[in-house]
C-alpha atoms as a PDB file:
ATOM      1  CA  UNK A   1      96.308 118.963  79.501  1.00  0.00           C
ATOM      2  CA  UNK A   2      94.015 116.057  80.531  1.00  0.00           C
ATOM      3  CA  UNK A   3      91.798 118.183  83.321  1.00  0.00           C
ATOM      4  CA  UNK A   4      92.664 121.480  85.544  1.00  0.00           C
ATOM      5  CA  UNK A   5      95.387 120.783  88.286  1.00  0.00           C
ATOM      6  CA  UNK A   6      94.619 120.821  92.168  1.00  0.00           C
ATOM      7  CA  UNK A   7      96.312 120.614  95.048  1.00  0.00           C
ATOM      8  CA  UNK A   8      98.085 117.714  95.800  1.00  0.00           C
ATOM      9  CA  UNK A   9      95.560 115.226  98.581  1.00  0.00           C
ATOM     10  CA  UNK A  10      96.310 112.076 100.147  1.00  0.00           C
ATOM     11  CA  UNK A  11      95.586 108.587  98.395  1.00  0.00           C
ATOM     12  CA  UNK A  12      93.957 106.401 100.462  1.00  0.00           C
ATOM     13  CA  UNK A  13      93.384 102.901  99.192  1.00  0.00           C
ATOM     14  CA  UNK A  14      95.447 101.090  96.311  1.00  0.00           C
ATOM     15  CA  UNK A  15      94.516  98.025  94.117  1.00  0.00           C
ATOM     16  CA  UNK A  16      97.046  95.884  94.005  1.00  0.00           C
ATOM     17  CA  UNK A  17      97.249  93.307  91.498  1.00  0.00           C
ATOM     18  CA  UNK A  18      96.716  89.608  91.978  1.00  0.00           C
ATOM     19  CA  UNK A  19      94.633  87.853  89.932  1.00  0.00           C
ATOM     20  CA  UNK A  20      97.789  86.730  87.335  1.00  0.00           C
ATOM     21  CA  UNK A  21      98.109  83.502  86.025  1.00  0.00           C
ATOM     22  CA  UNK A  22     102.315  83.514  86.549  1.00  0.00           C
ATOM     23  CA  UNK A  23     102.789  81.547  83.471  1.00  0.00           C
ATOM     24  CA  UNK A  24     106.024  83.013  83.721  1.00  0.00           C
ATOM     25  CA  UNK A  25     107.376  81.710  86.723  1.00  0.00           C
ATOM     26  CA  UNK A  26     106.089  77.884  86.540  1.00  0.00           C
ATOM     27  CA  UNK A  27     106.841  75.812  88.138  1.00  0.00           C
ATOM     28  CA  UNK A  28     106.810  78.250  90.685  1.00  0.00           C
ATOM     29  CA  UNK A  29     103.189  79.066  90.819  1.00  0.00           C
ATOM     30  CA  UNK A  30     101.345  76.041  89.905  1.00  0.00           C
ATOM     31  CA  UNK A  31      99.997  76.204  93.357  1.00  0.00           C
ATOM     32  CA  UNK A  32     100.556  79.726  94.756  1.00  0.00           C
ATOM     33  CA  UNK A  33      99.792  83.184  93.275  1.00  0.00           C
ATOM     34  CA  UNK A  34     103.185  85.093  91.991  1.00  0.00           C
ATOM     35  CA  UNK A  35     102.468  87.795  94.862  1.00  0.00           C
ATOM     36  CA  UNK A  36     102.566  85.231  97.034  1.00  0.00           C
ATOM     37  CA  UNK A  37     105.871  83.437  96.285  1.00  0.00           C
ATOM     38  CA  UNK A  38     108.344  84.352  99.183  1.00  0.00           C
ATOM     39  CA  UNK A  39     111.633  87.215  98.591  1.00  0.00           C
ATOM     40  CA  UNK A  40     113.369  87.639 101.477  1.00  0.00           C
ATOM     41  CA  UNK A  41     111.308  85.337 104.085  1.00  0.00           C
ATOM     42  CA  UNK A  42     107.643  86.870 103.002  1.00  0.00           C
ATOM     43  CA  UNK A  43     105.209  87.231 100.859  1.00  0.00           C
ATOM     44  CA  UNK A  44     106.445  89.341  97.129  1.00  0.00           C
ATOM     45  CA  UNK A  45     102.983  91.174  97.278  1.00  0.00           C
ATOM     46  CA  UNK A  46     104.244  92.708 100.993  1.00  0.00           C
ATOM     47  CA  UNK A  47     106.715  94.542  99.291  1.00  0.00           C
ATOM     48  CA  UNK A  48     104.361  96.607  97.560  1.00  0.00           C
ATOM     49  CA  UNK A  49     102.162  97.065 100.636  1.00  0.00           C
ATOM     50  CA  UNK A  50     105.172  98.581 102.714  1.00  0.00           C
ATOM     51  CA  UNK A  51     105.793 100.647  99.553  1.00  0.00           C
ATOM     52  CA  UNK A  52     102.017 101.731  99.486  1.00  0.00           C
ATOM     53  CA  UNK A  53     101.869 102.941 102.909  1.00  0.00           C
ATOM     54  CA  UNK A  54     105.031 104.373 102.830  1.00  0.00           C
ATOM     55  CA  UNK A  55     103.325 106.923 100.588  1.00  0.00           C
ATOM     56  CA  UNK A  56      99.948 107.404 102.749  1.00  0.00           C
ATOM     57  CA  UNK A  57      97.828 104.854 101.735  1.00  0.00           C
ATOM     58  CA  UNK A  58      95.417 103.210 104.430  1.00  0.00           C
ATOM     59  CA  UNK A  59      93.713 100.318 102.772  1.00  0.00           C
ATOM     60  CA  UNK A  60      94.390  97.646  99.975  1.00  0.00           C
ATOM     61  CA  UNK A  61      91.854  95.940  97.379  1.00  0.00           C
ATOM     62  CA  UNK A  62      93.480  93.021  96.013  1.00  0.00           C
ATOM     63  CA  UNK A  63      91.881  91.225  92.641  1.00  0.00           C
ATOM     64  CA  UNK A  64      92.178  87.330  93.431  1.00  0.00           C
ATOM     65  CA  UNK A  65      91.522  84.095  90.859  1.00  0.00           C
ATOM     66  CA  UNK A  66      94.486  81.628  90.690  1.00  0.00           C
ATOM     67  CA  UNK A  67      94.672  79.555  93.933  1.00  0.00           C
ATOM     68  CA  UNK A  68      92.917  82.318  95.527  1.00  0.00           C
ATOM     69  CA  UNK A  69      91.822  80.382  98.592  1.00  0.00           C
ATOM     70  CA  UNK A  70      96.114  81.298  99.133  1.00  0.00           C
ATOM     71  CA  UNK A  71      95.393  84.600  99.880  1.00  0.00           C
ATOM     72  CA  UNK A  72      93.645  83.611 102.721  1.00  0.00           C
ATOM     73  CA  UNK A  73      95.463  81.672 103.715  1.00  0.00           C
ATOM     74  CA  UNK A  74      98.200  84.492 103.632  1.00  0.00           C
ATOM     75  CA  UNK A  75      96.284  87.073 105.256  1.00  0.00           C
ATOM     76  CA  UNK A  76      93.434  84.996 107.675  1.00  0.00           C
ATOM     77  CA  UNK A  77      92.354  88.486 109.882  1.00  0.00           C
ATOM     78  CA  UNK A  78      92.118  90.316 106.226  1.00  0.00           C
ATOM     79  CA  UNK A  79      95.215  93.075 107.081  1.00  0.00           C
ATOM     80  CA  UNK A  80      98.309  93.402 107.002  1.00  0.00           C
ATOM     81  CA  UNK A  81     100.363  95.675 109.467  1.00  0.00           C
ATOM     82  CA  UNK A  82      97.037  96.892 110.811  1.00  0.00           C
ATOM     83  CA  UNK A  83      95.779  98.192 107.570  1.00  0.00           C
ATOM     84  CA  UNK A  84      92.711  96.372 105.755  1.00  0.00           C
ATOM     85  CA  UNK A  85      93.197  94.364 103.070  1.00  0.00           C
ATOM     86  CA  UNK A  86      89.490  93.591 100.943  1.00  0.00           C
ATOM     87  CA  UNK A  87      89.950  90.965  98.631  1.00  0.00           C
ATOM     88  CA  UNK A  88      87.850  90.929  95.391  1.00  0.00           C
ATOM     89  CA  UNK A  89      87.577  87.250  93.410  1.00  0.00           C
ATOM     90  CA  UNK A  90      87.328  86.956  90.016  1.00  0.00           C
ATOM     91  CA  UNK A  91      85.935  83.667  88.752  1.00  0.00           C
ATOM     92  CA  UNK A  92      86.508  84.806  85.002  1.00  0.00           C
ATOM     93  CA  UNK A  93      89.913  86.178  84.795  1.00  0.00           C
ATOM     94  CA  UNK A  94      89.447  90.129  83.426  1.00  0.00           C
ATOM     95  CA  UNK A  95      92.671  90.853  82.783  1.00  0.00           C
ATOM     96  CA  UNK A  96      93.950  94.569  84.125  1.00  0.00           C
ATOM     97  CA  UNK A  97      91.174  96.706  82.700  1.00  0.00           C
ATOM     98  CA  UNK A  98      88.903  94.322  83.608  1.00  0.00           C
ATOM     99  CA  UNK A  99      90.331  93.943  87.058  1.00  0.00           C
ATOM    100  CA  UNK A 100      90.176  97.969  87.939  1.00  0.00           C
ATOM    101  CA  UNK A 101      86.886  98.026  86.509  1.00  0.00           C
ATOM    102  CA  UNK A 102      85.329  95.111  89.176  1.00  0.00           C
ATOM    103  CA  UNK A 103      86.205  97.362  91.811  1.00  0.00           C
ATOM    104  CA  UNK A 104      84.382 100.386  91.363  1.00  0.00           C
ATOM    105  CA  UNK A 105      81.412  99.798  93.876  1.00  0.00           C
ATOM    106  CA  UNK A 106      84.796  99.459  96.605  1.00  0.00           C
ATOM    107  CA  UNK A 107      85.880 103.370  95.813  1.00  0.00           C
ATOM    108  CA  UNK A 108      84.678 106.492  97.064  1.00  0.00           C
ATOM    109  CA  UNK A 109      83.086 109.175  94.508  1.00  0.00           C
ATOM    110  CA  UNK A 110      86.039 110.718  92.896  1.00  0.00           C
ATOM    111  CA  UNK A 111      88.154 108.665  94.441  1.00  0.00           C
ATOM    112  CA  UNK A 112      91.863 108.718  93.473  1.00  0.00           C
ATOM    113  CA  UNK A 113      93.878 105.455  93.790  1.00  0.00           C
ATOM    114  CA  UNK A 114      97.056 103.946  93.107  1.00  0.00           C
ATOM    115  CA  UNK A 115      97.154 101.265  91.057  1.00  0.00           C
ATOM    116  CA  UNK A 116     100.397  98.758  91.669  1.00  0.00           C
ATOM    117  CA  UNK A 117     101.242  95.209  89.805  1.00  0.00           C
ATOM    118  CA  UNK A 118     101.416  92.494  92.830  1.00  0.00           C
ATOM    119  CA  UNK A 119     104.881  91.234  91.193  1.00  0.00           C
ATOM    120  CA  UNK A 120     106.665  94.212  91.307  1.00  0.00           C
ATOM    121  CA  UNK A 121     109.229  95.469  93.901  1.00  0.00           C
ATOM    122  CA  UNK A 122     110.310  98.846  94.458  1.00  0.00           C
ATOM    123  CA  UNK A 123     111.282 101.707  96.518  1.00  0.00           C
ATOM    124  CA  UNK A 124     110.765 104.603  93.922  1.00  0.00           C
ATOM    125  CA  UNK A 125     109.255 107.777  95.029  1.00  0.00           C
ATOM    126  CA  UNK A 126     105.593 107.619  95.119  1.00  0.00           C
ATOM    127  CA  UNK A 127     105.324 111.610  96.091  1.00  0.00           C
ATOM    128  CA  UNK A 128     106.916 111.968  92.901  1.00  0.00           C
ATOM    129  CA  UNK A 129     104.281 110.371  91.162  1.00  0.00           C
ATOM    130  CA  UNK A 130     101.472 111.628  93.012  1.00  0.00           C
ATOM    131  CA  UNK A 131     102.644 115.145  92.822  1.00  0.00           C
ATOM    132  CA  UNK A 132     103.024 115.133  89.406  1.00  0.00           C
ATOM    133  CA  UNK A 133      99.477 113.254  89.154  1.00  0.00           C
ATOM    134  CA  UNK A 134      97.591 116.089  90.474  1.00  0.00           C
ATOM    135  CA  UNK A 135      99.697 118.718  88.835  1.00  0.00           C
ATOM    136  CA  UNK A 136      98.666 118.015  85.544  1.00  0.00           C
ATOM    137  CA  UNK A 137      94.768 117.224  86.080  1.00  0.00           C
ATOM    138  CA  UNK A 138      95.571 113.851  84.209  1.00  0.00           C
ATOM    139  CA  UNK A 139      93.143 111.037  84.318  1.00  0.00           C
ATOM    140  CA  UNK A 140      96.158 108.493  84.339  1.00  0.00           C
ATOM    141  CA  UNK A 141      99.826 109.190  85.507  1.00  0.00           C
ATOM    142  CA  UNK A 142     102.145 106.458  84.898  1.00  0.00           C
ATOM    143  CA  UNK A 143     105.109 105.959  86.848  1.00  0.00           C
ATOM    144  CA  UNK A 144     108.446 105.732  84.511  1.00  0.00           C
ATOM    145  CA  UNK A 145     112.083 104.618  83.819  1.00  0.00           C
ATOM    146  CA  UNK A 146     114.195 106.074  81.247  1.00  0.00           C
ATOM    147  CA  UNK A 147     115.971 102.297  81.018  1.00  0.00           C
ATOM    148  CA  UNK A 148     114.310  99.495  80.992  1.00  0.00           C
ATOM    149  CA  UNK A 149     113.697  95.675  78.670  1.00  0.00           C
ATOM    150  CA  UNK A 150     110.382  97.163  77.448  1.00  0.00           C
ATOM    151  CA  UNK A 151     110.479 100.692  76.567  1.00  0.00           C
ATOM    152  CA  UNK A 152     107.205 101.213  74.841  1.00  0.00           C
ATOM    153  CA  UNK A 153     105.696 104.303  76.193  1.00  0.00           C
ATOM    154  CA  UNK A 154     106.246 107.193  74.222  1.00  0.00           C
ATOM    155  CA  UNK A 155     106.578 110.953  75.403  1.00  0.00           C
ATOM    156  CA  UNK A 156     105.819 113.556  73.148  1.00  0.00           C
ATOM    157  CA  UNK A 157     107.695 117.609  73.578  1.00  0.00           C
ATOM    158  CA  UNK A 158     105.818 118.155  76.546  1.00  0.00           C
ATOM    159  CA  UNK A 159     106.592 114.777  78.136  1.00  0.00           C
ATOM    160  CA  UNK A 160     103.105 114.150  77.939  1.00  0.00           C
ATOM    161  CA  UNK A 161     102.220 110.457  77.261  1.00  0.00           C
ATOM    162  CA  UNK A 162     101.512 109.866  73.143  1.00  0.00           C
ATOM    163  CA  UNK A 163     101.403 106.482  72.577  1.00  0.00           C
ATOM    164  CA  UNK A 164     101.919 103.145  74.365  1.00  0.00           C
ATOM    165  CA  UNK A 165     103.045  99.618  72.409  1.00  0.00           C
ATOM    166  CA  UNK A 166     102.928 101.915  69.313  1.00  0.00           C
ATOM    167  CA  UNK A 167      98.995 101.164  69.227  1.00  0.00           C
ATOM    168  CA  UNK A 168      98.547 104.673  67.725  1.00  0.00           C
ATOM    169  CA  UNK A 169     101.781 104.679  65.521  1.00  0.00           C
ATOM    170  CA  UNK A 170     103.294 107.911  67.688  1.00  0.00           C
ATOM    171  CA  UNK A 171     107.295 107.492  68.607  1.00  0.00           C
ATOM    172  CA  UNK A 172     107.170 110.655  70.176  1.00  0.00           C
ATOM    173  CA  UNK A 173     110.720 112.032  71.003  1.00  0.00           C
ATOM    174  CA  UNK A 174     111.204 109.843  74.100  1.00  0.00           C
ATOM    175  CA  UNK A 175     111.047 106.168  75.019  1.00  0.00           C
ATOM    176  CA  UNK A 176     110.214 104.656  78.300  1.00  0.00           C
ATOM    177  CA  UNK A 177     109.865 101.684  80.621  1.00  0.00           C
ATOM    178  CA  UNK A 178     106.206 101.455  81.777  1.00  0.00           C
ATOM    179  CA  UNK A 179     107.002 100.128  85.998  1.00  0.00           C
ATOM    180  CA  UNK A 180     103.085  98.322  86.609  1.00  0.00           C
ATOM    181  CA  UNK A 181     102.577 101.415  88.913  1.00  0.00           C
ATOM    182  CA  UNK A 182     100.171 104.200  88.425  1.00  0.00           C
ATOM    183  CA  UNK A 183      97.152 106.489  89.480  1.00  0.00           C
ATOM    184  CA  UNK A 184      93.908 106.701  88.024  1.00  0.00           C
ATOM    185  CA  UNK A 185      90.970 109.111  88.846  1.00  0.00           C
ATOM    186  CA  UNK A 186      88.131 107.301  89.540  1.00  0.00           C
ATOM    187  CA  UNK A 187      85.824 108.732  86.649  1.00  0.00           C
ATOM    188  CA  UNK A 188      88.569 106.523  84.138  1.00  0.00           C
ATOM    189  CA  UNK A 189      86.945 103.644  85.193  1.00  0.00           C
ATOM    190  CA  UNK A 190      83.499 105.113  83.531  1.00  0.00           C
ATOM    191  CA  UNK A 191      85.556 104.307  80.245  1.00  0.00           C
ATOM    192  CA  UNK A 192      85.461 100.772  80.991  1.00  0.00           C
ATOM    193  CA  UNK A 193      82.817  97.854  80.313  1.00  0.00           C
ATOM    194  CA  UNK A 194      81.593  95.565  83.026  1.00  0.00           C
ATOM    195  CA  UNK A 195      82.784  92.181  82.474  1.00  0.00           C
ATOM    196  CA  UNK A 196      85.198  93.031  79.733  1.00  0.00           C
ATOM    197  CA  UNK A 197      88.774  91.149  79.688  1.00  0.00           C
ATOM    198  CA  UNK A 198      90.689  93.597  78.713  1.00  0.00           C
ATOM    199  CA  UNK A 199      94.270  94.865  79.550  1.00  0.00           C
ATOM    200  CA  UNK A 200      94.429  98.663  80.942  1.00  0.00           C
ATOM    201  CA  UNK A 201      96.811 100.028  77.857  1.00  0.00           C
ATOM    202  CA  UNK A 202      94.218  99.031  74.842  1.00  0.00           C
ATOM    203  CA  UNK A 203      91.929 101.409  77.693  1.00  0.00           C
ATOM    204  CA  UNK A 204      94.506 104.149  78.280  1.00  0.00           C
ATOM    205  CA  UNK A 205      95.680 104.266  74.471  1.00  0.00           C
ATOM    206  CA  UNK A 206      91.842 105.202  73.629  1.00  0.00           C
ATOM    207  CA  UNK A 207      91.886 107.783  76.025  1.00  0.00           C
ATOM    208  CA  UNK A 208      95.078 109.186  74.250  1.00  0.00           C
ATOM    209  CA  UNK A 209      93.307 109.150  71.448  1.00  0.00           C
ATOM    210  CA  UNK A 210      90.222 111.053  72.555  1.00  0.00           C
ATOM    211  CA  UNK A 211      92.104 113.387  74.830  1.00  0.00           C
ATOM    212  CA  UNK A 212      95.797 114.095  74.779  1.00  0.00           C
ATOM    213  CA  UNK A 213      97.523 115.067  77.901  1.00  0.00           C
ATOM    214  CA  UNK A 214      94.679 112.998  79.753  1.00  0.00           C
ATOM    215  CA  UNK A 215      97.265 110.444  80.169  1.00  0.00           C
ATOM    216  CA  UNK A 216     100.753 111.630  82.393  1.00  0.00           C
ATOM    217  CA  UNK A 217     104.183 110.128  82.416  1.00  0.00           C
ATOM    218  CA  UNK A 218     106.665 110.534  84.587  1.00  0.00           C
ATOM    219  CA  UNK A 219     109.969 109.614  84.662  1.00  0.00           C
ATOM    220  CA  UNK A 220     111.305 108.461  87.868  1.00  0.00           C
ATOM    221  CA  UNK A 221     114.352 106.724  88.164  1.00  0.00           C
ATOM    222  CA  UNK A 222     115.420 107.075  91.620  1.00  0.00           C
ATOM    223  CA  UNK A 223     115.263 103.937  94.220  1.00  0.00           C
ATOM    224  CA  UNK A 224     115.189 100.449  93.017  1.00  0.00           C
ATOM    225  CA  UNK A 225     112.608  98.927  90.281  1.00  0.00           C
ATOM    226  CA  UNK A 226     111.959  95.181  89.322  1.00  0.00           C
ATOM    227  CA  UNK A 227     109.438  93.413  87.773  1.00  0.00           C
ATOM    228  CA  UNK A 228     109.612  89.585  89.294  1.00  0.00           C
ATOM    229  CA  UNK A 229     108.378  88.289  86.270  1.00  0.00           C
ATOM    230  CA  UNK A 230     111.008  85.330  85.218  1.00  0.00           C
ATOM    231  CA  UNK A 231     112.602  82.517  87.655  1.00  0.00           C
ATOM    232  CA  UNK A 232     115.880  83.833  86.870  1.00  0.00           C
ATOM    233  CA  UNK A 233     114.719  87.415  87.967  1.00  0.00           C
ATOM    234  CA  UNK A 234     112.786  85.939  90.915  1.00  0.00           C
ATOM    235  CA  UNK A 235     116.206  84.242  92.031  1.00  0.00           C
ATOM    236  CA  UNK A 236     117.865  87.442  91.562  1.00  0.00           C
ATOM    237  CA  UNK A 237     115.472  89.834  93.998  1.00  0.00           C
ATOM    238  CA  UNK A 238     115.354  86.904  96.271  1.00  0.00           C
ATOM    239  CA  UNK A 239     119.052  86.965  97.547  1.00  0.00           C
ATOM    240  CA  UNK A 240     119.060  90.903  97.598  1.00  0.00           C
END
């Protein structure tokens, strides 16, 4: 395995990101940040926030960079539901590597986070994730779905994470949907370079490479999953 397994501790802060472009959804976003387009009568990135502190969590770091004077805008006393909210602005868009990486001076020493895509809604179960996290000693533990429109994360025997977007050319025996929601150890960030645009699977992959079983996986396909990143499945979530 990736490191030796502890006992299970609370996660404190998660990164949620923000920082997207939306190319996706234009017209949509021309002028507001995915996160911020409204499901339901609020803001999408909300969603994840009540999901975050469902689990524990007691602060948010939120990458910014398209219309990102909208975030504040969105959230003028810097909280939401009385928990802080620390926005970090990228005027070069890094990308999700990148992203993680621009935050390190806001985490504690050996800090664990959660790490949550701002267009995503769901009501999975994060002890699930976090349990498993800290039972394996993993560096990275990504949360799963056996079904999915992009199944390119690959289990080996042990379930352990072998490949991702077949980067390393390792099927495994399993197939899975990656859901934008994860933890990281802090120390994974030491992997990354300053300034670096860069999307976290190249980053993860390597790690794979160096260290199997540093990455997790696990499967969870209980409570609802979506990734809001079409109009059509925008209009869908948005009339549930």
């Amino acid at each position: 395995m990736g490191g030796r397994a502890g006992k299970v501790r609370p996660i404190k802060t998660a990164f949620i990101l923000g920082a997207g472009l939306g190319t996706r959804l234009r017209p949509l976003t021309e002028a507001c940040p995915k996160p911020l387009l409204t499901v339901g009568g609020r803001p999408l990135i909300t969603y994840a926030m009540e999901h975050l502190r469902s689990a524990g969590v007691e602060r948010f770091i939120v990458n910014t960079h398209h219309c990102a004077e909208a975030y504040e805008k969105a959230f003028p006393e810097r909280a939401w539901s009385g928990l802080p909210v620390t926005f970090r602005y990228e005027p070069v868009l890094l990308d999700t590597a990148g992203g993680i990486k621009n935050i390190e001076d806001l985490l504690e020493e050996d800090e664990t986070f959660f790490v949550y895509n701002g267009d995503v809604i769901s009501s999975l179960p994060l002890r699930t994730l976090v349990e498993f996290h800290f039972s394996r000693g993993a560096e990275a533990t990504l949360a799963l779905r056996s079904e999915g429109p992009l199944r390119n994360v690959s289990l080996d025997e042990e379930g352990r994470v072998c490949d991702m977007r077949g980067m390393l050319g390792n099927p495994g025996v399993r197939r899975c949907q990656f859901t934008g929601i994860y933890v990281l150890e802090r120390r994974f960030l030491g992997r990354l370079e300053p300034g670096r645009v860069e999307s976290v699977v190249p980053a993860l992959v390597r790690l794979i490479g160096e260290r199997p079983g540093s990455v997790a996986g696990v499967v969870i396909d209980e409570g609802f999953w979506s990734d809001v990143g079409s109009v059509e499945e925008y209009r869908r979530v948005g009339i549930r």
